[in-house]
C-alpha atoms as a PDB file:
ATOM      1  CA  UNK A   1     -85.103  56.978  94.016  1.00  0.00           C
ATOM      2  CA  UNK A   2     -82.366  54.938  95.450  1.00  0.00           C
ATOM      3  CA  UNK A   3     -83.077  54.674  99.513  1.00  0.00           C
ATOM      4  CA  UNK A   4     -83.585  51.503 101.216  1.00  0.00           C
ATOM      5  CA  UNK A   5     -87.065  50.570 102.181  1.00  0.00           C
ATOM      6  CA  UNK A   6     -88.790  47.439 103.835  1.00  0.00           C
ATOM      7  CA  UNK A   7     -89.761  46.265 100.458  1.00  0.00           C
ATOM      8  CA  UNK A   8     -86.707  46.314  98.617  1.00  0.00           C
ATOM      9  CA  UNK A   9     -85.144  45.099 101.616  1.00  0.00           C
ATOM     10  CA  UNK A  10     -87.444  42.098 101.442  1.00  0.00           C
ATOM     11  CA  UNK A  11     -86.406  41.663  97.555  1.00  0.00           C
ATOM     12  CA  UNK A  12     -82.828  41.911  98.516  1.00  0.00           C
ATOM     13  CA  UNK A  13     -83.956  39.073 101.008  1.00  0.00           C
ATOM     14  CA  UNK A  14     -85.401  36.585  98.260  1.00  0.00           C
ATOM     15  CA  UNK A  15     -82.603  37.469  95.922  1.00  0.00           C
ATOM     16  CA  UNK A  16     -80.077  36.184  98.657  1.00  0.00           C
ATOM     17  CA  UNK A  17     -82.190  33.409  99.357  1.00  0.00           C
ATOM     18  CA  UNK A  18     -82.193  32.305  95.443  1.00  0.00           C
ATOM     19  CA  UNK A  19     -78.634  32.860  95.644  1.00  0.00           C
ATOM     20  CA  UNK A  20     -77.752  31.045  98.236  1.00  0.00           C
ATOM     21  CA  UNK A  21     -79.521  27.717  96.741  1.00  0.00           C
ATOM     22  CA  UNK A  22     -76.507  24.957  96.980  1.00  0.00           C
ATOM     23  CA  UNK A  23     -77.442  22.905  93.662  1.00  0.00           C
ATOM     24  CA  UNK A  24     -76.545  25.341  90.565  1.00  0.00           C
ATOM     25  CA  UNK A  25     -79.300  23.672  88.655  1.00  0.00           C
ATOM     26  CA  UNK A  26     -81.681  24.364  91.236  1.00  0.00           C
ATOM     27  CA  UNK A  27     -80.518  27.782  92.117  1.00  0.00           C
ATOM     28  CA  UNK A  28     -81.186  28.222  88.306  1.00  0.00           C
ATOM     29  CA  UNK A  29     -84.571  26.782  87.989  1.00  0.00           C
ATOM     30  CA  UNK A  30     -85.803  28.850  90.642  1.00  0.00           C
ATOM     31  CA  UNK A  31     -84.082  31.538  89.631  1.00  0.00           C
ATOM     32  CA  UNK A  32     -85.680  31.503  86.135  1.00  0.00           C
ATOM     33  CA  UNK A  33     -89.120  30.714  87.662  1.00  0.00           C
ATOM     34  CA  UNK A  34     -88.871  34.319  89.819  1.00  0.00           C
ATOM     35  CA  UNK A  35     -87.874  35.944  86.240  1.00  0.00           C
ATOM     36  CA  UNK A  36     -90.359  34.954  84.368  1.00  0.00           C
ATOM     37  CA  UNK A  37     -92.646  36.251  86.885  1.00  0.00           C
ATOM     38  CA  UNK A  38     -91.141  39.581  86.894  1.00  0.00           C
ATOM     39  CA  UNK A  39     -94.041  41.134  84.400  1.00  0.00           C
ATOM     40  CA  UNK A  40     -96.912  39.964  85.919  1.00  0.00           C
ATOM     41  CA  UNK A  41     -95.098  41.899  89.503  1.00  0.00           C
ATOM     42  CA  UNK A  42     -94.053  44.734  87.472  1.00  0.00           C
ATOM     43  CA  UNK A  43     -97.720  45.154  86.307  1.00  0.00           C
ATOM     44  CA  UNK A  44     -99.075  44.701  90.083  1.00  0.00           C
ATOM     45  CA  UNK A  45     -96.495  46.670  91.392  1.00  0.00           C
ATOM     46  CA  UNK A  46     -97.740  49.299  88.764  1.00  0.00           C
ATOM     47  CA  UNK A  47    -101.171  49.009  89.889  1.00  0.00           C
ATOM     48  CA  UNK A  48    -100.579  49.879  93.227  1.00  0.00           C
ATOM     49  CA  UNK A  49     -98.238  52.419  92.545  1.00  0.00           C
ATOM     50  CA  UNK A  50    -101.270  54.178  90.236  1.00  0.00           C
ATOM     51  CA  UNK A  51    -104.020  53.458  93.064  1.00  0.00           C
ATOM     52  CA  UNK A  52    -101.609  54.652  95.370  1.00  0.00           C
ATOM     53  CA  UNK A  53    -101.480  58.266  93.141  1.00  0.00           C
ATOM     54  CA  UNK A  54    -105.341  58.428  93.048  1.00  0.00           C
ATOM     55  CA  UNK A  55    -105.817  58.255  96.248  1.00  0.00           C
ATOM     56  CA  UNK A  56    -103.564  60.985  96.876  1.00  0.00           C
ATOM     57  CA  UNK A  57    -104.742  63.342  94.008  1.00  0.00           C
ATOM     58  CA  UNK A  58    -108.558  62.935  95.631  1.00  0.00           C
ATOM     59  CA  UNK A  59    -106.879  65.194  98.253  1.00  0.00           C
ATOM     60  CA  UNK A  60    -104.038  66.581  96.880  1.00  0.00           C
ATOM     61  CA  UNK A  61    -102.446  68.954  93.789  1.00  0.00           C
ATOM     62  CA  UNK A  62    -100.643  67.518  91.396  1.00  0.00           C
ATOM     63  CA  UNK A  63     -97.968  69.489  92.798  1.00  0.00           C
ATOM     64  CA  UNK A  64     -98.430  68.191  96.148  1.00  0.00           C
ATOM     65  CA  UNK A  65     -98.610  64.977  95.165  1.00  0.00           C
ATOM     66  CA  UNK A  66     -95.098  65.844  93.260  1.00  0.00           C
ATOM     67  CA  UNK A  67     -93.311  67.310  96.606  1.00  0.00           C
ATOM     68  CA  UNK A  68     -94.790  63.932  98.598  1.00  0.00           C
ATOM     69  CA  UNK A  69     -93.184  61.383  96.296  1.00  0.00           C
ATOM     70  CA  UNK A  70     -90.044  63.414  94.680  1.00  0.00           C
ATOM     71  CA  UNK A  71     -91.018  62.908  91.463  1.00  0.00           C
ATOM     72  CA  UNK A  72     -92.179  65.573  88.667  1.00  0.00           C
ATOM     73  CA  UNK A  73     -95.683  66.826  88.465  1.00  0.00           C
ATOM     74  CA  UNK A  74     -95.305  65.191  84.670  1.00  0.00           C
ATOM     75  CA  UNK A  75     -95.025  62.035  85.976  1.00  0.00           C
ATOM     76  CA  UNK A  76     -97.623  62.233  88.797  1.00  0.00           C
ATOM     77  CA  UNK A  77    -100.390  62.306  85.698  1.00  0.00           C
ATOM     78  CA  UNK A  78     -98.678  60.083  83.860  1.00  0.00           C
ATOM     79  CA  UNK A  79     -98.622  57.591  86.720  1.00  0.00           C
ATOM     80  CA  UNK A  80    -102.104  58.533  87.589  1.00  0.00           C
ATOM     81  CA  UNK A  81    -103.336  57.515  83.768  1.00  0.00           C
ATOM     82  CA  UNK A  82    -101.336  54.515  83.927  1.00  0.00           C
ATOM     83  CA  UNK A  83     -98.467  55.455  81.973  1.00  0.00           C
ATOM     84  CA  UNK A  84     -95.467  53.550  82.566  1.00  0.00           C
ATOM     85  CA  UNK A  85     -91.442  54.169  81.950  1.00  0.00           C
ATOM     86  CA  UNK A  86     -91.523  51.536  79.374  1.00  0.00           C
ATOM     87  CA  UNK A  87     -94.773  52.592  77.237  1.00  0.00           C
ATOM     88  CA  UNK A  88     -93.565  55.505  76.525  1.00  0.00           C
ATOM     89  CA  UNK A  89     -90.843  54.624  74.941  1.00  0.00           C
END
């Protein structure tokens, strides 16, 4: 999925805010500070994603819920049992 939205509109925001810190060490700092926050939003941004699912499949096939979102019917139940990309690697 690669179209703009608000919210990665808003990252794309703070990323040229971070960048466009004048002192290199601070732009770094702060930079590092945002990364090593980047699990803790991946996992909230997970949670959301999954509550998000569930609330849909209370309604809705897992087929349905597939069409809605573009994604494969797979990865609806995956998403909806809290699988993510990375742990199923």
């Amino acid at each position: 999925m690669t179209e703009a939205s608000p919210a990665v509109d808003a990252i794309r925001s703070v990323i040229a805010d971070l960048a466009a810190i004048p002192d290199p060490a601070d732009r770094a700092r702060a930079v590092g500070i945002v990364l090593d926050a980047v699990p803790d939003l991946q996992a909230g941004l997970r949670a959301a994603r999954q509550a998000a699912v569930i609330e849909l499949r209370a309604t809705r096939t897992l087929a349905e819920v597939a069409d809605i979102l573009g994604i494969s019917v797979p990865r609806v139940s995956q998403i909806a049992s809290g699988v993510s990309r990375n742990s199923r690697k």
